[in-house]
Protein backbone atom coordinates (compact mmCIF):
# COMPACT_ATOMS: atom_id res chain seq x y z
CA UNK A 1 116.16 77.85 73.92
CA UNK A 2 115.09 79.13 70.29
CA UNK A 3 112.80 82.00 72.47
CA UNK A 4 115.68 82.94 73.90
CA UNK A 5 117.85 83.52 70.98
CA UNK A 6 115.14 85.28 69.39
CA UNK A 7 114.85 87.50 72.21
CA UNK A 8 118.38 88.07 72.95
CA UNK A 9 120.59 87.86 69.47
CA UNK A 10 118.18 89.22 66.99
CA UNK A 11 117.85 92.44 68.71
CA UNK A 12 121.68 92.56 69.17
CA UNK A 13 122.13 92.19 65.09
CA UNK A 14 119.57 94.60 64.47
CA UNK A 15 121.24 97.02 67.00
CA UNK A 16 124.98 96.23 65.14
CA UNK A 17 123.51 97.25 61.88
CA UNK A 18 121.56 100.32 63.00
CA UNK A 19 124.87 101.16 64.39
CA UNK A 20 126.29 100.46 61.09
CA UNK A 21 123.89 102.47 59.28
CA UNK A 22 124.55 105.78 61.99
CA UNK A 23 128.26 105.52 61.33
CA UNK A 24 128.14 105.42 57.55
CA UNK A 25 125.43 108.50 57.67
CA UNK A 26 127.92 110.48 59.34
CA UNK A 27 130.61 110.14 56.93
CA UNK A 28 127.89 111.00 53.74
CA UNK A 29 127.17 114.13 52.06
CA UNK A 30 124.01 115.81 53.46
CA UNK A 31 121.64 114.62 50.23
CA UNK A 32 123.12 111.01 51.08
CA UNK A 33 122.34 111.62 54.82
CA UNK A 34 119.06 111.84 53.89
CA UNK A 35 118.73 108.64 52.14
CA UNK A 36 120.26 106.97 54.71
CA UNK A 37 118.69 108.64 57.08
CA UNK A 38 114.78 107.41 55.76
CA UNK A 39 116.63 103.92 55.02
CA UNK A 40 117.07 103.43 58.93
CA UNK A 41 113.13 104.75 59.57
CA UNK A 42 112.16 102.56 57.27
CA UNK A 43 114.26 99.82 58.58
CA UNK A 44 113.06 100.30 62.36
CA UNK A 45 109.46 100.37 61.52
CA UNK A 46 109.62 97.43 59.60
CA UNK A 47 111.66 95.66 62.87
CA UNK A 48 108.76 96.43 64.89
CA UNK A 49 106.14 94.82 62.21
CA UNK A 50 108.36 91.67 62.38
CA UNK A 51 108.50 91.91 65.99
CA UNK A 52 105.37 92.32 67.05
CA UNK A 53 103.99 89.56 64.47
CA UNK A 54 106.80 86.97 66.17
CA UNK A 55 105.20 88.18 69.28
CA UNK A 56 101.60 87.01 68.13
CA UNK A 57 103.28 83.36 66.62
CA UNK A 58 105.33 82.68 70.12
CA UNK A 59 101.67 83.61 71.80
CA UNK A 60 99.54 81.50 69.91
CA UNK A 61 99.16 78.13 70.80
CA UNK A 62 100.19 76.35 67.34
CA UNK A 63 103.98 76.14 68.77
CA UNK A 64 104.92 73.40 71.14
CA UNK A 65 104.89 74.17 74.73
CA UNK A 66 108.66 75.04 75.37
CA UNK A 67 108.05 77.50 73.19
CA UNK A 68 105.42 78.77 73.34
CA UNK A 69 104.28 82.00 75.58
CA UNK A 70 100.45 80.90 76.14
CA UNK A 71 98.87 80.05 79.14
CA UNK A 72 98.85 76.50 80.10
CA UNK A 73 95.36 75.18 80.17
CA UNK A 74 94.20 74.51 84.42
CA UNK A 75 93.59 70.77 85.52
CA UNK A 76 91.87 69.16 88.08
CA UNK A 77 92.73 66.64 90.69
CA UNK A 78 90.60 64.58 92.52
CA UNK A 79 91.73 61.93 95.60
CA UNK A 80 89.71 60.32 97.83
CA UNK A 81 89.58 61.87 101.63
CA UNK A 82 89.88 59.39 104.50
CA UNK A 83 89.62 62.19 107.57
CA UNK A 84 89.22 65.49 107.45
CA UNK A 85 89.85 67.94 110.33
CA UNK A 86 89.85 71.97 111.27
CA UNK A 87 92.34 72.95 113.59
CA UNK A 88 93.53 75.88 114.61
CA UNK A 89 97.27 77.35 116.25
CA UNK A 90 97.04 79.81 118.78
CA UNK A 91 100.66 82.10 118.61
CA UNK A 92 101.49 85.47 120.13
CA UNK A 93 104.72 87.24 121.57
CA UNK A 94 104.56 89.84 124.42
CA UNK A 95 107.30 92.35 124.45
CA UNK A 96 107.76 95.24 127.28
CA UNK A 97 103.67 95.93 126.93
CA UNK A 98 102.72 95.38 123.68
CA UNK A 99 101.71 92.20 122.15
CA UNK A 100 100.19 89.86 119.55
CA UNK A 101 97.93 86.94 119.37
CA UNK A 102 97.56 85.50 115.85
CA UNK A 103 95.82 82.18 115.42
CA UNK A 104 96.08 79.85 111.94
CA UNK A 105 93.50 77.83 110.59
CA UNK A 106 94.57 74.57 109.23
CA UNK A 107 92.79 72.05 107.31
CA UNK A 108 94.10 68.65 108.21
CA UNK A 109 93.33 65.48 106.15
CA UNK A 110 94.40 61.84 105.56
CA UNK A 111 93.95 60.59 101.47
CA UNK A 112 94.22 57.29 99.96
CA UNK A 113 97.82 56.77 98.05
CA UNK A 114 98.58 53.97 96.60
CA UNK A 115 98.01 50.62 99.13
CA UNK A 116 98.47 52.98 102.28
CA UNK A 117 97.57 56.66 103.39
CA UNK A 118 99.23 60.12 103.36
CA UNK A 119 98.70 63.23 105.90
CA UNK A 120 97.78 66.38 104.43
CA UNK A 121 97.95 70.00 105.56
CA UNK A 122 96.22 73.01 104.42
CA UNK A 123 96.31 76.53 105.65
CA UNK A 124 92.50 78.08 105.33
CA UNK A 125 92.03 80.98 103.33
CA UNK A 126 89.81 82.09 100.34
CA UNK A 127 90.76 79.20 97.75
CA UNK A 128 89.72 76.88 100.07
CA UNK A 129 86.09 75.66 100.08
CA UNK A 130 84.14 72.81 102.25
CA UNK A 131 81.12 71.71 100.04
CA UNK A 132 78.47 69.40 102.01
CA UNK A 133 77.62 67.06 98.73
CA UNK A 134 74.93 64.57 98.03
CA UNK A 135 77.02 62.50 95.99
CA UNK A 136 77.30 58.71 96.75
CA UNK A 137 81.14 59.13 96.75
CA UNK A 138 81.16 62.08 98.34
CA UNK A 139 84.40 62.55 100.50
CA UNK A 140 87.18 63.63 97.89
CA UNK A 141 89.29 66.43 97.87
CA UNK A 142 88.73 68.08 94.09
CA UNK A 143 92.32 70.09 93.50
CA UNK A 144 92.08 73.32 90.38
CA UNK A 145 95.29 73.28 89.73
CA UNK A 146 95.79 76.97 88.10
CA UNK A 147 98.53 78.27 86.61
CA UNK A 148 99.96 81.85 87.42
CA UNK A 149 101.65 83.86 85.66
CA UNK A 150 104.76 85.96 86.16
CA UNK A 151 103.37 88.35 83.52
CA UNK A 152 100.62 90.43 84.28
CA UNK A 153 98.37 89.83 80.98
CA UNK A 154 98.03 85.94 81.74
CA UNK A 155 100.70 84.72 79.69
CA UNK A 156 103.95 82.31 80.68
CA UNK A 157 107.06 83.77 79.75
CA UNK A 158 109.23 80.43 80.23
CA UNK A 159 112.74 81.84 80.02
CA UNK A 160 112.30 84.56 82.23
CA UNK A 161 110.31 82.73 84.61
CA UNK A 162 110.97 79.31 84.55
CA UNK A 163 108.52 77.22 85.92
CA UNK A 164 105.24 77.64 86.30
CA UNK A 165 104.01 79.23 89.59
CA UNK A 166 100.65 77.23 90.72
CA UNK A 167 97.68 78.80 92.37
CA UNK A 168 95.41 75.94 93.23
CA UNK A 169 91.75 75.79 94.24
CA UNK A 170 90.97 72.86 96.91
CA UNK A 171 87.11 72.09 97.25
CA UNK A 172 86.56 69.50 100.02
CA UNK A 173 83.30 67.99 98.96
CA UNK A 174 82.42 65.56 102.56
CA UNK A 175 79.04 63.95 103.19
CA UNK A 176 75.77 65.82 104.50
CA UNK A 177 75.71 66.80 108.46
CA UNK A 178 79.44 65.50 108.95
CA UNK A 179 80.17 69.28 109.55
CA UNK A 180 80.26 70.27 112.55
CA UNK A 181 81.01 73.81 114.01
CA UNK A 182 82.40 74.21 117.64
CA UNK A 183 82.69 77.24 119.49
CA UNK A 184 84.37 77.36 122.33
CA UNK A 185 83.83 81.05 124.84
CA UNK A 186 85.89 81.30 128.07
């Protein structure tokens, strides 16, 4: 809430008495037009100091998170696979002689939750990788949760964007030789 009074009534006031300033400047003599005149210079330049050293403070991290415009630091997630399975969806639509066949690669898994089990589904693509792991517990779905940003530099502009958009990493680490790769040719 503060951010967005600072962003929204502070450059209003300054605006009202820049528009203060103009109006009086008008009405002066031409020496006092000039005084005025370097006043308002003066004024803006030292608007943009204060702005851009607000902009640093709401950036930095030493501001509690509501406030603050820096990225959130990424976490991890771990949970222990049950199943794990690659299927894929074979679509397509045919239409007076031209067509198209699309197919979708899902990842489909079953994870421990609580006393039972929950069904997952994940679509493939590049932030998904299968990791054959020597590990003794070695069949665990390792989540990166990453947060994106709706500003282009990497930082979180909460009042604009709300939430935080997630782009997540999944790594499913599964035991040695329990991949297998089928190919089917017709």
């Amino acid at each position: 809430m503060l951010t967005l009074i600072l962003m929204v009534v502070i450059p209003w006031i300054v605006f009202y008495l820049l528009y203060r300033v103009w109006a009086r400047w008008r009405t002066r003599e031409p020496q006092e037009r000039e005084e005025v005149g370097c006043f308002a210079v003066i004024t803006v330049f030292l608007w943009l100091i204060a702005g851009v050293v607000i902009g640093y403070i709401l950036a930095s991290d030493s501001l509690p998170k509501y406030l603050s415009l820096a990225k959130p630091p990424a976490h991890d997630v771990r949970t222990s696979l049950v199943a794990l399975r690659q299927r894929s969806d074979l679509d397509g639509s045919f239409f007076l002689g031209s067509g198209r066949i699309g197919t979708n690669h899902y990842y489909s898994y079953w994870y421990v939750d609580g006393p039972g089990f929950r069904h997952g589904l994940l679509r493939d693509g590049p932030n998904v990788l299968v990791v054959e792991d020597v590990a003794p517990e070695s069949a665990y779905l390792q989540q990166n949760v990453i947060p994106a940003s709706c500003v282009p530099d990497g930082y979180e502009l909460w009042v604009l964007c709300g939430e935080p958009r997630l782009t997540d990493e999944y790594e499913f680490h599964i035991p040695p030789g329990s991949l297998l790769q089928e190919f089917e040719l017709q």
